[in-house]
N, C-alpha and C. Protein backbone atom coordinates (compact mmCIF):
# COMPACT_ATOMS: atom_id res chain seq x y z
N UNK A 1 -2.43 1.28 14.60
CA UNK A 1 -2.41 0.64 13.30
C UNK A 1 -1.67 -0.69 13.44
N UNK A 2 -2.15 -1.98 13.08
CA UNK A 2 -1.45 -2.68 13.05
C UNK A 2 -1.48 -3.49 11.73
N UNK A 3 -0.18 -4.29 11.40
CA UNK A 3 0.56 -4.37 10.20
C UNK A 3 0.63 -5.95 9.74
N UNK A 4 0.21 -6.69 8.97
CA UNK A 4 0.35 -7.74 8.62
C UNK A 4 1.03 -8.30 6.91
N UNK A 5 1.62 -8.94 6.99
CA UNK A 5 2.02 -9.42 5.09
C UNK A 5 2.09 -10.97 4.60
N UNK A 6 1.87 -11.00 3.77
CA UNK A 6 2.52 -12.07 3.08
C UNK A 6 3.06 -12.08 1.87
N UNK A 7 3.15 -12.86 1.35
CA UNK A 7 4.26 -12.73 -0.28
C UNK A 7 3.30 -13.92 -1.24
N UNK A 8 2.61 -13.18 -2.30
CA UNK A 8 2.29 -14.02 -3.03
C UNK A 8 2.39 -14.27 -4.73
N UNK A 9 3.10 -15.04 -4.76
CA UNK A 9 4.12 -15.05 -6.11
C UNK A 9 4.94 -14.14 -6.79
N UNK A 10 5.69 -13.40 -5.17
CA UNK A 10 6.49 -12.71 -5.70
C UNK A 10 5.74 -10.99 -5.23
N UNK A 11 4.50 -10.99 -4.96
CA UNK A 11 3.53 -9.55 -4.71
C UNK A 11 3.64 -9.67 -3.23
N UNK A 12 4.10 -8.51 -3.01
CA UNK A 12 4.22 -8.85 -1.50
C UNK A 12 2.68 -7.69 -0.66
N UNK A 13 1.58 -8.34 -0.38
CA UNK A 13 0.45 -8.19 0.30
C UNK A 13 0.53 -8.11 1.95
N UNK A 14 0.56 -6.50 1.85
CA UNK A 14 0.28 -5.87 3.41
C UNK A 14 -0.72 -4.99 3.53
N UNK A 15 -1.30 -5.55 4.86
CA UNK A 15 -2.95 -6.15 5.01
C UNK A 15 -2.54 -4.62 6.81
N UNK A 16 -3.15 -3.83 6.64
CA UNK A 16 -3.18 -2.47 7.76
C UNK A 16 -4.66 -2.41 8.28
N UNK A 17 -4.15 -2.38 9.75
CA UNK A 17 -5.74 -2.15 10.09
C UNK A 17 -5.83 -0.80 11.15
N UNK A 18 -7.15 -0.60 11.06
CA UNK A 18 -7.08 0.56 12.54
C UNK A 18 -7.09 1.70 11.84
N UNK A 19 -6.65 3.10 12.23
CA UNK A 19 -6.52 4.17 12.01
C UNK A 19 -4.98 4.61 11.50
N UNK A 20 -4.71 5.44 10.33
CA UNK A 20 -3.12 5.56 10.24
C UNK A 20 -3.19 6.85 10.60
N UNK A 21 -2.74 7.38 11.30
CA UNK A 21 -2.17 8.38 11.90
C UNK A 21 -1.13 9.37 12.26
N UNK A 22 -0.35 8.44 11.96
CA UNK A 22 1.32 9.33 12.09
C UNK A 22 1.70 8.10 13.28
N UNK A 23 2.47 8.36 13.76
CA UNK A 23 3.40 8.00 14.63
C UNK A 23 4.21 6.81 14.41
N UNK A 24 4.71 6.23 15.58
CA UNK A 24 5.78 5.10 15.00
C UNK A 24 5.58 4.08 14.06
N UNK A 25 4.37 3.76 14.36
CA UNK A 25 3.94 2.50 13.67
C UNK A 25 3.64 2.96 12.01
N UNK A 26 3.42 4.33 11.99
CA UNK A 26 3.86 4.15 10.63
C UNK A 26 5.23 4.49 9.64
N UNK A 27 6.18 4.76 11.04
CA UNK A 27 7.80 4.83 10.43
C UNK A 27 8.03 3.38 10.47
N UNK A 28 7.38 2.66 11.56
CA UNK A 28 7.70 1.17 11.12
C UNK A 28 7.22 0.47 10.18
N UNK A 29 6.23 0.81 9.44
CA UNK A 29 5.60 0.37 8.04
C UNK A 29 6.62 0.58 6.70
N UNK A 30 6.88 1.99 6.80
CA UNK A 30 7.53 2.62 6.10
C UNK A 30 8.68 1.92 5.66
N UNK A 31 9.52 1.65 7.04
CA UNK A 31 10.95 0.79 7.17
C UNK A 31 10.34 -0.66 6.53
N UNK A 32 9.40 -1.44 6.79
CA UNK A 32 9.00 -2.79 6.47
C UNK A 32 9.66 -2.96 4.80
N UNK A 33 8.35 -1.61 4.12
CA UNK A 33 8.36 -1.58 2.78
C UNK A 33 10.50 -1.24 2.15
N UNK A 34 10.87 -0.50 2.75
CA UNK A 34 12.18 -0.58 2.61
C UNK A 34 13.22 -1.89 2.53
N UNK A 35 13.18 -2.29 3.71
CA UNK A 35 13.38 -3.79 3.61
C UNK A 35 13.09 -4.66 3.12
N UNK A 36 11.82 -4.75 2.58
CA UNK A 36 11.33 -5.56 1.23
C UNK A 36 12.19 -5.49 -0.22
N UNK A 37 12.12 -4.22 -0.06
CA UNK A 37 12.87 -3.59 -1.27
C UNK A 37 14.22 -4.32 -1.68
N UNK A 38 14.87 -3.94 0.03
CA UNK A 38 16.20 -4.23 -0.35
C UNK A 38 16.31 -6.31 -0.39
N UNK A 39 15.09 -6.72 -0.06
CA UNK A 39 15.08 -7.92 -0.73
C UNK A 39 14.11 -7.94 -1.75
N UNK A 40 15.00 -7.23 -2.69
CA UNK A 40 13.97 -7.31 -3.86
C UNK A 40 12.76 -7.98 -4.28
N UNK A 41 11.86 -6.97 -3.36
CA UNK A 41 10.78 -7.34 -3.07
C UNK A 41 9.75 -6.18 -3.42
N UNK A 42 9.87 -5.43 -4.78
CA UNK A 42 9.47 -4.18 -4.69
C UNK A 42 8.16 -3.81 -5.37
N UNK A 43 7.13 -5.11 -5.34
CA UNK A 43 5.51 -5.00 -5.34
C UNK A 43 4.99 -5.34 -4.65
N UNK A 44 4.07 -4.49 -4.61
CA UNK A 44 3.35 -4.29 -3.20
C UNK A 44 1.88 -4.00 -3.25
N UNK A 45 0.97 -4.98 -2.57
CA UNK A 45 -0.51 -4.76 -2.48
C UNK A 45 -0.37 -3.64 -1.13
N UNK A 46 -1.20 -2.91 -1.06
CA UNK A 46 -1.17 -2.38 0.24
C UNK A 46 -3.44 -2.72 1.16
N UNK A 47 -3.38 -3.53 1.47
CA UNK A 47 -4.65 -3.95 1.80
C UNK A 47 -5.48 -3.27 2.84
N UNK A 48 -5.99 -2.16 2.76
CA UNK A 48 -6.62 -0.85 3.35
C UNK A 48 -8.00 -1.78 3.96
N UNK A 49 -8.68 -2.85 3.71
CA UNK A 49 -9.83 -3.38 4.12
C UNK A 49 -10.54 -2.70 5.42
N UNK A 50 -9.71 -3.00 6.33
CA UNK A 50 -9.84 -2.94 7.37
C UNK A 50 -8.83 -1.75 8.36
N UNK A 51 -8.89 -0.46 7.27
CA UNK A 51 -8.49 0.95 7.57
C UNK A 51 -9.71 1.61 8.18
N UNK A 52 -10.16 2.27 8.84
CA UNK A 52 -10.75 3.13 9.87
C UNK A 52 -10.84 4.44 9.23
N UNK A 53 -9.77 4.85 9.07
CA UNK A 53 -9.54 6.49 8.68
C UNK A 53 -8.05 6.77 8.69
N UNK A 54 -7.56 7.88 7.88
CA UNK A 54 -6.86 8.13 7.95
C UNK A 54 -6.57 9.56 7.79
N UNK A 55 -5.11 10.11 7.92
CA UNK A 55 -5.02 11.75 7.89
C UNK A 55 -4.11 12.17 6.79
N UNK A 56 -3.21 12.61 6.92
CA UNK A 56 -2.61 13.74 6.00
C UNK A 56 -1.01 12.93 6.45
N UNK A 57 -0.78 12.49 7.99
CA UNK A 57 0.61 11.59 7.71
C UNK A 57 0.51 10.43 7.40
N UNK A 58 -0.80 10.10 7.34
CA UNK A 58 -1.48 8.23 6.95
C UNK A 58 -1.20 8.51 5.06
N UNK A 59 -1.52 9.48 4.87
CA UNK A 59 -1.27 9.66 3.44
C UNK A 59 0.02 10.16 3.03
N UNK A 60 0.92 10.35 4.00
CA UNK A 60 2.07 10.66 3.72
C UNK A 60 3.29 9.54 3.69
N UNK A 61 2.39 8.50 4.49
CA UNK A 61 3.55 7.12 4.50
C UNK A 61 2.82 6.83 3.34
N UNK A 62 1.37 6.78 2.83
CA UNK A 62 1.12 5.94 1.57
C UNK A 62 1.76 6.28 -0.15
N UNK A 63 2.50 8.02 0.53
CA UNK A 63 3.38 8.55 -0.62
C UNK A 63 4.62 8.15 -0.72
N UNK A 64 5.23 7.78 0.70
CA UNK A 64 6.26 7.37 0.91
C UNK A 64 6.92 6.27 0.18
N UNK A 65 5.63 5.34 0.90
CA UNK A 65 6.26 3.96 0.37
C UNK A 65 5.51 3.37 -0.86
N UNK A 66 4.86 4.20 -1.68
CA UNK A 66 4.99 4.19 -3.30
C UNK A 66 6.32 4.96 -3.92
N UNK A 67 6.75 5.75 -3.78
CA UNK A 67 7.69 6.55 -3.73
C UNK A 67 9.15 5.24 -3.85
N UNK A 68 8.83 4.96 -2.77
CA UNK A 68 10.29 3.83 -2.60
C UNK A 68 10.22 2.46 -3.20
N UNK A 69 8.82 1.93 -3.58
CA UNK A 69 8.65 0.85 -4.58
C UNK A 69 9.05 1.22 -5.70
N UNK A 70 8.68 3.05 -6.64
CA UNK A 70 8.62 3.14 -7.67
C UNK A 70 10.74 3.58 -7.63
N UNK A 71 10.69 4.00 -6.75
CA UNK A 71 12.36 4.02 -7.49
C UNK A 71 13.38 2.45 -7.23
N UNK A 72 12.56 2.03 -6.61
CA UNK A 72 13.25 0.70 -7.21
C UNK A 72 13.10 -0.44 -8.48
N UNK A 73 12.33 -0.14 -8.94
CA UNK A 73 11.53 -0.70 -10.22
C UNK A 73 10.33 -1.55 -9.81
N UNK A 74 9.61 -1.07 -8.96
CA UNK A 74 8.61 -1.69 -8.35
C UNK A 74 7.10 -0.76 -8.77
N UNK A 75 6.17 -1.41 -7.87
CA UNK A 75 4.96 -0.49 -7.70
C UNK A 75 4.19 -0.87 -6.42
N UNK A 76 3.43 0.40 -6.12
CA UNK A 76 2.32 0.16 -4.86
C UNK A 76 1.22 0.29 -5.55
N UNK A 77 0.37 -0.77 -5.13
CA UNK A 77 -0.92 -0.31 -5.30
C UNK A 77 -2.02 -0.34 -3.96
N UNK A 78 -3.40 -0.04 -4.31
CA UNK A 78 -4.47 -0.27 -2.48
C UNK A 78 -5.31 -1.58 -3.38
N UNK A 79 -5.69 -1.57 -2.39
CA UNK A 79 -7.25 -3.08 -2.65
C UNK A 79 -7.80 -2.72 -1.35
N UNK A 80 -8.82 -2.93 -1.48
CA UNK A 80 -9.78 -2.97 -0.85
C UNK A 80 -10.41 -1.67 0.23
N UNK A 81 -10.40 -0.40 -0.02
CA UNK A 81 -9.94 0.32 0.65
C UNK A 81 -11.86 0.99 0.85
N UNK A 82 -11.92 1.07 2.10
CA UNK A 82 -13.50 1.37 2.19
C UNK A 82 -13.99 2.79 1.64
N UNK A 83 -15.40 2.81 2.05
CA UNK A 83 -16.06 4.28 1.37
C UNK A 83 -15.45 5.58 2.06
N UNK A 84 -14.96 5.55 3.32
CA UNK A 84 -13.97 6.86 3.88
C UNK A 84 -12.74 7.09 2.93
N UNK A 85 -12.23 5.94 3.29
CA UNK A 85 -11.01 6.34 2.88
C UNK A 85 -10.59 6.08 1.23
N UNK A 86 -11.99 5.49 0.36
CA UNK A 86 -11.90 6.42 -0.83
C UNK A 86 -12.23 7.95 -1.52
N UNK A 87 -13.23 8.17 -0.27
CA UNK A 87 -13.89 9.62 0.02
C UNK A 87 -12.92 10.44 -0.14
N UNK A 88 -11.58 9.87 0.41
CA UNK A 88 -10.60 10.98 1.11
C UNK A 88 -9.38 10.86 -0.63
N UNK A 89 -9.77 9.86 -0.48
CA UNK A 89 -8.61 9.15 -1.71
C UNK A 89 -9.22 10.85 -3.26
N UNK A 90 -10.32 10.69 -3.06
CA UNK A 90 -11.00 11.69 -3.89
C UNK A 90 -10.70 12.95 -3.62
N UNK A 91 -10.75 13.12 -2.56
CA UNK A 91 -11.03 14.79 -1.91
C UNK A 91 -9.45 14.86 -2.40
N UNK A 92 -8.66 14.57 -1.89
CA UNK A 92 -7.27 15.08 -2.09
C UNK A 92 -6.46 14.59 -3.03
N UNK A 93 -7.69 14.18 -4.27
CA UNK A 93 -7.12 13.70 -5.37
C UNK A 93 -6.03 12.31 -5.90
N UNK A 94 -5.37 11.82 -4.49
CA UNK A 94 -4.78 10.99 -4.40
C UNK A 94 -5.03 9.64 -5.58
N UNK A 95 -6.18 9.75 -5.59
CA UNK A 95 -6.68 8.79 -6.61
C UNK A 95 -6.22 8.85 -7.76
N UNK A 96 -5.44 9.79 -8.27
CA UNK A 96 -4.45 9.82 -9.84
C UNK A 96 -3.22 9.40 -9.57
N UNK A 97 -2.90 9.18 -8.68
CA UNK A 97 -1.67 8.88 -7.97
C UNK A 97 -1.75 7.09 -7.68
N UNK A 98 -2.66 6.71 -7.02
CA UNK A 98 -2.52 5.15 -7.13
C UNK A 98 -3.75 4.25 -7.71
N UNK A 99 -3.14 3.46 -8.19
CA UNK A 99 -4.31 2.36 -8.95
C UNK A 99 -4.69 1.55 -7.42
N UNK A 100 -6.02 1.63 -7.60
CA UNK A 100 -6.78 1.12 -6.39
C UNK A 100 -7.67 -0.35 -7.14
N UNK A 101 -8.15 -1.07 -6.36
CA UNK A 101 -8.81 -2.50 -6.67
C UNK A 101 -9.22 -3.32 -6.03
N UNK A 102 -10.93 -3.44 -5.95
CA UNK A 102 -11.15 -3.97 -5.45
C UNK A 102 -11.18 -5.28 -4.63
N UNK A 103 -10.18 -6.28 -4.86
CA UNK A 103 -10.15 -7.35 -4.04
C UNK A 103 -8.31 -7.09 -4.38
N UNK A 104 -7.75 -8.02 -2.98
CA UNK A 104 -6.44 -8.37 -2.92
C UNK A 104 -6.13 -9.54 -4.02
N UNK A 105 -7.10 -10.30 -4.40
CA UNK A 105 -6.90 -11.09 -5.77
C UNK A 105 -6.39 -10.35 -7.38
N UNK A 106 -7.04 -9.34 -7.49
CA UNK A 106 -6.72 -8.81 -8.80
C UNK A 106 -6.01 -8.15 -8.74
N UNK A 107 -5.55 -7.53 -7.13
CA UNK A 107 -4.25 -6.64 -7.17
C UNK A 107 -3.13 -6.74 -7.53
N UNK A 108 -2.82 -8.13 -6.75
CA UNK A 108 -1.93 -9.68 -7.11
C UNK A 108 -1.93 -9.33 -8.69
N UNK A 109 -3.00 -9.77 -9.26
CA UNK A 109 -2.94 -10.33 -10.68
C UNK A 109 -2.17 -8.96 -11.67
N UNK A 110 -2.38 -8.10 -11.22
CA UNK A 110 -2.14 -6.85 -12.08
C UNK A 110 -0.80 -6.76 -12.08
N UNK A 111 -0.03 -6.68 -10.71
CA UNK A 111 1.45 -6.68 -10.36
C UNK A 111 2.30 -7.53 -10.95
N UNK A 112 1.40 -8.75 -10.88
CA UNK A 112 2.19 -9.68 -11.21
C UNK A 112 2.67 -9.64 -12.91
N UNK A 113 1.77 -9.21 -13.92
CA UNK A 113 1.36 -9.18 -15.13
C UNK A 113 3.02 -7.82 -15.57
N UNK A 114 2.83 -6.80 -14.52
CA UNK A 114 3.25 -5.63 -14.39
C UNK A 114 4.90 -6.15 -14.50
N UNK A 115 4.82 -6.98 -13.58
CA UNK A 115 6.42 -7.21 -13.00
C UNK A 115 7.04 -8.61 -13.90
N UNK A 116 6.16 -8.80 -14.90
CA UNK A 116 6.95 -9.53 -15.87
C UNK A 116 6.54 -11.27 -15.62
N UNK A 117 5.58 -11.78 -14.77
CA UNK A 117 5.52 -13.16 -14.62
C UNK A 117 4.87 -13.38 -13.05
């Protein structure tokens, strides 16, 4: 899995590619979103585009680090997240759990609206 971001007006957009799977790289995601936090930095696009598949600990960092946006007064949301891994978003219901959207543009726009400016 590899991990990319940027910060846009304040929405901080991280862009994952490959397969999530478990292992380090997604305790190092995990930690990213933490550190954001603690620079109050606690919205977050999470940009699935170019996700592969994922499992049960790929969905366990995506609980995680909504989890740690929402107790900081933040939020996670997905964009762009393909036909698997909304398949899956369905099957295990996850989909009541996060607001998903189609482009990283309106994800932005929603957060931003969300987070006051």
């Amino acid at each position: 899995m590899k991990v990319k971001e940027n910060i846009r007006e304040g929405v901080v957009v991280i862009s994952v590619s490959g397969k999530m799977m478990g292992g380090p790289d997604q305790q190092e995601c995990h930690n990213r979103v933490k550190e954001l936090i603690e620079d109050n930095l606690p919205w977050v696009v999470l940009d699935m585009g170019k996700v592969e598949w994922l499992n049960s600990s790929g969905l366990g960092l995506l609980m995680g680090c909504l989890t740690s946006c929402r107790n900081a007064g933040g939020e996670m949301v997905v964009a762009r997240a393909g036909k698997k891994v909304n398949s899956l978003f369905m099957l295990t219901q996850v989909v009541k759990v996060f607001d998903t959207y189609e482009s990283i543009d309106e994800a932005v726009e929603v957060l931003k609206e969300k987070k006051g400016g």
